[in-house]
Protein backbone atom coordinates (compact mmCIF):
# COMPACT_ATOMS: atom_id res chain seq x y z
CA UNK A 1 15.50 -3.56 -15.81
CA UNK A 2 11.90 -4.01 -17.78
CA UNK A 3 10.98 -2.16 -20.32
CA UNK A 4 7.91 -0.32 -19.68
CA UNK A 5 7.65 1.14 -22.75
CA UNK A 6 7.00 -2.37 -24.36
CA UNK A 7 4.42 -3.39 -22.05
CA UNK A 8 1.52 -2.91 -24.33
CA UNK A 9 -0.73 -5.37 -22.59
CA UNK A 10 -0.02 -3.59 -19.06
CA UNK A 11 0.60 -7.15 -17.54
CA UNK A 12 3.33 -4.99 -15.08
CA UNK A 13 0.98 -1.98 -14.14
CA UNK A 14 -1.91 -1.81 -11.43
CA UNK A 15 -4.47 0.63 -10.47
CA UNK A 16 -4.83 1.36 -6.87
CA UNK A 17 -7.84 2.33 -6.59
CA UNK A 18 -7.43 4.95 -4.39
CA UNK A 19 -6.17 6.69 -7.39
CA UNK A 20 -9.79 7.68 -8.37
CA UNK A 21 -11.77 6.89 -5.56
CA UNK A 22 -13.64 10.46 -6.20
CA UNK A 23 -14.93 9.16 -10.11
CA UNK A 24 -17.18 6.87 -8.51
CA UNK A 25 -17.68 3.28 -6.86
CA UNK A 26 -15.38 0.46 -6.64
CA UNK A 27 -17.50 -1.35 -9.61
CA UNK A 28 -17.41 1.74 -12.10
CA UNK A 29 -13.95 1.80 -11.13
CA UNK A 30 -13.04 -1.78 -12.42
CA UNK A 31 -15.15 -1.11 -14.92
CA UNK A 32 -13.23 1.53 -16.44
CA UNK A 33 -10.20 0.03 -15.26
CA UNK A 34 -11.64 -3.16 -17.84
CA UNK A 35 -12.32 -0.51 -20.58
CA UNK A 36 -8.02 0.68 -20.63
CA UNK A 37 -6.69 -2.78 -20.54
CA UNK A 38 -5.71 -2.90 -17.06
CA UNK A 39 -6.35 -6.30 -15.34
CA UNK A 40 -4.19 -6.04 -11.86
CA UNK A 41 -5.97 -3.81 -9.46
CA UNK A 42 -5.57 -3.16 -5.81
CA UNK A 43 -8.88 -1.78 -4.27
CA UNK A 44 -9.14 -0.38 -0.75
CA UNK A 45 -11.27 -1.72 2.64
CA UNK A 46 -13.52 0.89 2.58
CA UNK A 47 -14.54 0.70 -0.94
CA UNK A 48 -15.01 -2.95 -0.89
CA UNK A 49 -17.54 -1.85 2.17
CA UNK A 50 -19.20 0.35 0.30
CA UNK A 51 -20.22 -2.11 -2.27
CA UNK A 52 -20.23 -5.11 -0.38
CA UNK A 53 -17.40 -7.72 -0.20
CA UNK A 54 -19.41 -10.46 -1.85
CA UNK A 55 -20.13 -7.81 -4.77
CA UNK A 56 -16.66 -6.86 -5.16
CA UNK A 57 -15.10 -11.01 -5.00
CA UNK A 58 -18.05 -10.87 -7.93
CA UNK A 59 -16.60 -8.38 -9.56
CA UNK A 60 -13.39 -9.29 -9.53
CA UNK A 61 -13.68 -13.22 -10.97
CA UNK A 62 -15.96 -11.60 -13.49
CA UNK A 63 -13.64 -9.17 -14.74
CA UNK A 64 -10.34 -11.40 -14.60
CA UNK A 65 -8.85 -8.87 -12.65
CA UNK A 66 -5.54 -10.01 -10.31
CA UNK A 67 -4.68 -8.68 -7.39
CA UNK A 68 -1.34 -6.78 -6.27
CA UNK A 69 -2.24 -6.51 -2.92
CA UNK A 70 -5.27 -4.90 -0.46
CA UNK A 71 -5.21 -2.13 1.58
CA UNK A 72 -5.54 -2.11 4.34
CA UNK A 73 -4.70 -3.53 7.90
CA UNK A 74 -2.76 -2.01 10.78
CA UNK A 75 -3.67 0.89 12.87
CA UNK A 76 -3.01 -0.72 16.19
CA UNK A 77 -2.21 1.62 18.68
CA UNK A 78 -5.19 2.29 20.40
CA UNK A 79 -5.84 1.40 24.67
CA UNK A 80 -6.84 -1.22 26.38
CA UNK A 81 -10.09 -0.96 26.52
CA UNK A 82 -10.62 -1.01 22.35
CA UNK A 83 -7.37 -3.16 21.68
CA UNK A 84 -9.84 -6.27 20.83
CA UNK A 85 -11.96 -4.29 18.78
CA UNK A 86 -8.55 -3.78 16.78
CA UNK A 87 -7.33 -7.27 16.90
CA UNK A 88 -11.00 -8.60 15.63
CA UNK A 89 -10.77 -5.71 12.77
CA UNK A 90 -7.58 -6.48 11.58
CA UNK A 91 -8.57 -10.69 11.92
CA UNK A 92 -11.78 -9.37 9.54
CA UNK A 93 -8.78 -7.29 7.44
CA UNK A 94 -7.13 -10.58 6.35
CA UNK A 95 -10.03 -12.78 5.80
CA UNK A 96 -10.98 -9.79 3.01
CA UNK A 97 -7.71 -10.24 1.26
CA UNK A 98 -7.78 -13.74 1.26
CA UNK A 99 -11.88 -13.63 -0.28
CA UNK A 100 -10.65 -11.17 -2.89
CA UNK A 101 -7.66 -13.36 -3.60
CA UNK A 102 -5.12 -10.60 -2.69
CA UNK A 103 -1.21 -12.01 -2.77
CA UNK A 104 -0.72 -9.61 0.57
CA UNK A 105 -2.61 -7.13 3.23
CA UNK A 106 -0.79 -3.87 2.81
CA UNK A 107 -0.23 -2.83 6.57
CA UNK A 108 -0.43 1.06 7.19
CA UNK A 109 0.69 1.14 11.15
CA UNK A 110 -0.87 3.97 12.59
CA UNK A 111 0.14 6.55 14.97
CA UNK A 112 -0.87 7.88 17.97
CA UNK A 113 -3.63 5.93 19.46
CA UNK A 114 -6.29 9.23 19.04
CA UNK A 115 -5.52 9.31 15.49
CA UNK A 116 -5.13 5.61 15.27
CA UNK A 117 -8.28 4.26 16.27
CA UNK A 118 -10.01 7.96 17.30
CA UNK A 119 -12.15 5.90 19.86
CA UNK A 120 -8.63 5.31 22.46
CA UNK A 121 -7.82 7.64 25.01
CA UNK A 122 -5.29 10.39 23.73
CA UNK A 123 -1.47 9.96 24.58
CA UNK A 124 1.59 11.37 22.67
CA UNK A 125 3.86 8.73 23.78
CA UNK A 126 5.33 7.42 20.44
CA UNK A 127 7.58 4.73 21.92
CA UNK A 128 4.89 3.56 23.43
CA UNK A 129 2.89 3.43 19.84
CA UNK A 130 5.95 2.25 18.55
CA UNK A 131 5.87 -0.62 20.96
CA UNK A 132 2.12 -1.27 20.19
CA UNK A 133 2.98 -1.59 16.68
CA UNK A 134 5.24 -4.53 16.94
CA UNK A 135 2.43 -6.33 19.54
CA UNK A 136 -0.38 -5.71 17.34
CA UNK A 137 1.35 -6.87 14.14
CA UNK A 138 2.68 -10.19 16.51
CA UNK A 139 -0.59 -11.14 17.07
CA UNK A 140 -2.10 -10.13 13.65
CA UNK A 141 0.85 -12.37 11.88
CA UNK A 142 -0.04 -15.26 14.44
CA UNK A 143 -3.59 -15.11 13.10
CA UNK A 144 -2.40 -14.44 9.15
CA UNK A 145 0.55 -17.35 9.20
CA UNK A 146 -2.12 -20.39 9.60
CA UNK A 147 -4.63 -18.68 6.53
CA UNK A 148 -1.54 -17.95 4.40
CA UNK A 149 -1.91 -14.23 3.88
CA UNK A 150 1.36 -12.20 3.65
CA UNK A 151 1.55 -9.15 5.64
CA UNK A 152 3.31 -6.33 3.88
CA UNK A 153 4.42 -3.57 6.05
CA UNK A 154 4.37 0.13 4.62
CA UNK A 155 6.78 2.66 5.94
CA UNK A 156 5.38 5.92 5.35
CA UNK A 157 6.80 9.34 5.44
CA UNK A 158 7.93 10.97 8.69
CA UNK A 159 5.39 14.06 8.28
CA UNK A 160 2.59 10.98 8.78
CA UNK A 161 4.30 10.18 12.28
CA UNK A 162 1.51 11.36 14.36
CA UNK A 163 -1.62 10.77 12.35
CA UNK A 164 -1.24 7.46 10.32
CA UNK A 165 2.25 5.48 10.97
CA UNK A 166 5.22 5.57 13.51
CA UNK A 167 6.79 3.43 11.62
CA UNK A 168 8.88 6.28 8.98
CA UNK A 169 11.97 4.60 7.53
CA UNK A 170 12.69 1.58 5.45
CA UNK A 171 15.39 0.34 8.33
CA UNK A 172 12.01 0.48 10.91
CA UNK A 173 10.42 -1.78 8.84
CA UNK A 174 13.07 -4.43 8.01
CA UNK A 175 13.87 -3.78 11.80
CA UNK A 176 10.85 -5.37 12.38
CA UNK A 177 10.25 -7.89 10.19
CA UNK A 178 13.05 -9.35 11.44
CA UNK A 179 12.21 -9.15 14.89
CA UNK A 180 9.28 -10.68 14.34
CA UNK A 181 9.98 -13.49 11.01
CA UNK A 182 14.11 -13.87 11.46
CA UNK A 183 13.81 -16.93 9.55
CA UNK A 184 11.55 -15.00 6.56
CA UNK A 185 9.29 -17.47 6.11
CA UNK A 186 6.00 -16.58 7.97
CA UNK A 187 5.00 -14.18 5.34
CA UNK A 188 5.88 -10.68 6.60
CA UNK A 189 7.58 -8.43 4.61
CA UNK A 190 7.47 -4.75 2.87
CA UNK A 191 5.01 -2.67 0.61
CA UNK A 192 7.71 0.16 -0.93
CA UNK A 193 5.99 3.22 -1.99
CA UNK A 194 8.12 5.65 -3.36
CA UNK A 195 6.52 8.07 -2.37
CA UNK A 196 7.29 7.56 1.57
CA UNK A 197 11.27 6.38 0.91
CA UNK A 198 12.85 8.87 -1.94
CA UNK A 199 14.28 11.11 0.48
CA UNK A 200 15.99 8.46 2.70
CA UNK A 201 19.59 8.70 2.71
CA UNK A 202 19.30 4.60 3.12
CA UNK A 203 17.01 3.38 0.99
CA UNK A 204 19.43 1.80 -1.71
CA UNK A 205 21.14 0.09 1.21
CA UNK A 206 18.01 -0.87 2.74
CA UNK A 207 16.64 -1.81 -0.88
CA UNK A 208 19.45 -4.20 -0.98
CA UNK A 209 19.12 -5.28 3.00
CA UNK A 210 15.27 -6.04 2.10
CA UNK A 211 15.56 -8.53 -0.22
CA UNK A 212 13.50 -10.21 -3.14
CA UNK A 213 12.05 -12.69 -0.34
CA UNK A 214 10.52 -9.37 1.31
CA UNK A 215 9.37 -7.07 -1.11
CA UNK A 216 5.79 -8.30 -1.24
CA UNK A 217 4.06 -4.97 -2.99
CA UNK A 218 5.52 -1.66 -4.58
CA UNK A 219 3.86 1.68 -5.29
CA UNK A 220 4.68 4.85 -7.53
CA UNK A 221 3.36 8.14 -7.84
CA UNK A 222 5.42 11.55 -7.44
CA UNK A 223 6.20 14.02 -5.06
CA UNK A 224 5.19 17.67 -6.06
CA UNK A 225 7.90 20.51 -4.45
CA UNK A 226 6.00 22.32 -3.11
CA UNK A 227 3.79 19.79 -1.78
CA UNK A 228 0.53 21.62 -0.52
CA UNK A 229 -1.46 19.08 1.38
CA UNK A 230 0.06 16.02 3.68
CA UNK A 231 -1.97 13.86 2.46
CA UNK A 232 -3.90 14.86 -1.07
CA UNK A 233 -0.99 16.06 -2.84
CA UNK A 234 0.31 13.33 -4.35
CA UNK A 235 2.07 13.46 -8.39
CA UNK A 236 1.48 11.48 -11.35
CA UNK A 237 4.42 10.24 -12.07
CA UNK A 238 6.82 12.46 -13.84
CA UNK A 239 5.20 15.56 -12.57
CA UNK A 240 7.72 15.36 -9.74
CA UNK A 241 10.76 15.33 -8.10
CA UNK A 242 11.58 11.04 -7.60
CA UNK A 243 13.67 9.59 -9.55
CA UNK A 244 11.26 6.48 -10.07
CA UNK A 245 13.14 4.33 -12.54
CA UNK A 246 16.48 4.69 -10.00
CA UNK A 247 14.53 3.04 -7.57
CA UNK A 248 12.57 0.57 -9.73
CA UNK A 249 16.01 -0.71 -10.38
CA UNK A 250 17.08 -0.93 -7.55
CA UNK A 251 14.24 -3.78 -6.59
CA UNK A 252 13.91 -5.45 -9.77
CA UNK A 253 17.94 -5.68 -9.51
CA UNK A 254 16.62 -7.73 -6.56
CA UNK A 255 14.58 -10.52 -8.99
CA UNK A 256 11.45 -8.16 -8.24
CA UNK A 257 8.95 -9.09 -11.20
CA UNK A 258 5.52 -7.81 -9.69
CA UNK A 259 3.16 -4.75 -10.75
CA UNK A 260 4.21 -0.98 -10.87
CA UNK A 261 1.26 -0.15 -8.17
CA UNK A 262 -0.07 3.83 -9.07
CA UNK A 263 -1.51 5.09 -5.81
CA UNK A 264 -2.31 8.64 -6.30
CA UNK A 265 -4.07 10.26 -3.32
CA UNK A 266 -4.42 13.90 -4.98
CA UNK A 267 -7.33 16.44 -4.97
CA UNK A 268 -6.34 17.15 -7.97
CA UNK A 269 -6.29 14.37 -9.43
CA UNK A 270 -9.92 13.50 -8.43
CA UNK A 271 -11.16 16.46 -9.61
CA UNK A 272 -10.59 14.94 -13.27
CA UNK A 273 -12.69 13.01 -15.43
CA UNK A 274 -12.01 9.05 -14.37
CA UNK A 275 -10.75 7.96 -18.07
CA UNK A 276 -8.67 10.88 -18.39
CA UNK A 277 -6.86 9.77 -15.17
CA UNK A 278 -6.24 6.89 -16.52
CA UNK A 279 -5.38 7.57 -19.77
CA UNK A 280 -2.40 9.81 -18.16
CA UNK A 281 -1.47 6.97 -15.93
CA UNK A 282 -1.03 4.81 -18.29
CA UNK A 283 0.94 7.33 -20.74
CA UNK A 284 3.33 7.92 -17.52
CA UNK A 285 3.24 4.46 -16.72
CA UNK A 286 5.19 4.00 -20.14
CA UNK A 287 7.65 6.92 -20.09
CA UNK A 288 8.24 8.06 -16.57
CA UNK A 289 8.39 4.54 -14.18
């Protein structure tokens, strides 16, 4: 297992950038990111919009920053009358990650189609999103196999099951990965946030079941008991109840060598100045990952 403690040039930590999206812009966020020594970021679709996505491929070469991965893709269940409109976005998704040199598109499912893509007719039928989910992501790895993006599939918690993925276990995941890339060599495979798995009686067994070959992206922050918001009530790490190094040794028992990915999404946590964030981040990042 690494050392963290020892990684005084942070080559092993990135900064989601998610994780202060309040403080400002995507560029005074790499900016600061530049000022603390951090060079592997992973910045979000929406911010990249917001500055423009030849601004931010600027931004990045200029800086030297790396990539861990870009979020994000998915969202498909929606009806039939908008399911193009979700097969172009999610074709304009990859072509992003590949501008901004991103090693993988983190893929964040969706749930029901009204909270999906709020444009679809309503159902509640979760099979059926469930089934829309492994159609979408077909079609999306057809397009993403002959550009050579890696698709890396997110399980989030089951309190998201409604409003942002279907998809709620580690085994759902790996389920379909291997539906879909038996073979594991098309490029699909799993974004591990600890955040959405710490609780899951399986995870070391699914850990283990995953692979090196399909961990493409992993994420840390904490969970706060109680948590108050769904959502925006995300830890720093070591404020929490995970126990974050168990399962970073658990994949880097694996051969896993990438970044310790801080995703933070925390009123809190926004509410701060931006270089004290990531002073604290980077503090935790050495004594409680």
């Amino acid at each position: 297992m690494r050392d963290l403690a020892a990684d005084t040039d942070l080559r092993h930590l990135s900064l989601n950038t998610a994780t202060v999206r309040a403080q400002g812009d995507l560029l005074t966020i790499f900016d600061a990111a530049a000022r603390h020594g951090i060079s592997v970021v992973s910045p979000w679709r929406d911010q990249v919009a917001a500055v423009g996505l030849d601004r931010a491929v600027r931004a990045v070469k200029d800086s030297g920053f790396l990539l861990s991965g870009y979020c994000r893709g998915g969202l498909f269940p929606t009806d039939d009358a908008h399911r193009q409109a979700e097969r172009d976005d999610n074709r304009r998704a990859v072509d992003e990650a590949l501008a901004l040199g991103a090693p993988c598109l983190v893929i964040v499912v969706g749930g029901l189609p009204q909270y999906a893509r709020p444009e679809s007719a309503p159902s509640n039928d979760i099979a059926d999103a469930r089934a829309q989910v492994t159609d979408g992501l077909a079609a999306m790895l057809d397009y993403a196999e002959t550009v050579g993006m890696p698709l890396a599939l997110e399980p989030l918690h089951p309190m998201t099951a409604a409003e942002r993925s279907c998809v709620n276990t580690l085994r759902q995941a790996l389920d379909i990965c291997d539906a879909l890339d038996p073979d594991r060599n098309r490029g699909l495979g799993i974004t591990l946030d600890v955040y959405h798995v710490w609780w899951d009686f399986e995870v070391m067994a699914q850990i283990e079941r995953m692979g090196r070959d399909r961990l493409l992206a992993f994420h840390v922050c904490d969970w706060l008991a109680p948590t108050a918001d769904l959502v925006t009530d995300r830890g720093m790490m070591g404020d929490g109840v995970i126990e974050i190094p168990k399962l970073r040794a658990a994949v880097e028992a694996l051969g896993f060598d990438g970044a310790c990915e801080v995703e933070i999404l925390s009123d809190a946590w926004w509410a701060r100045p931006l270089d004290e964030v990531l002073t604290v981040m980077i503090e935790r990042y050495h004594t409680a990952c």
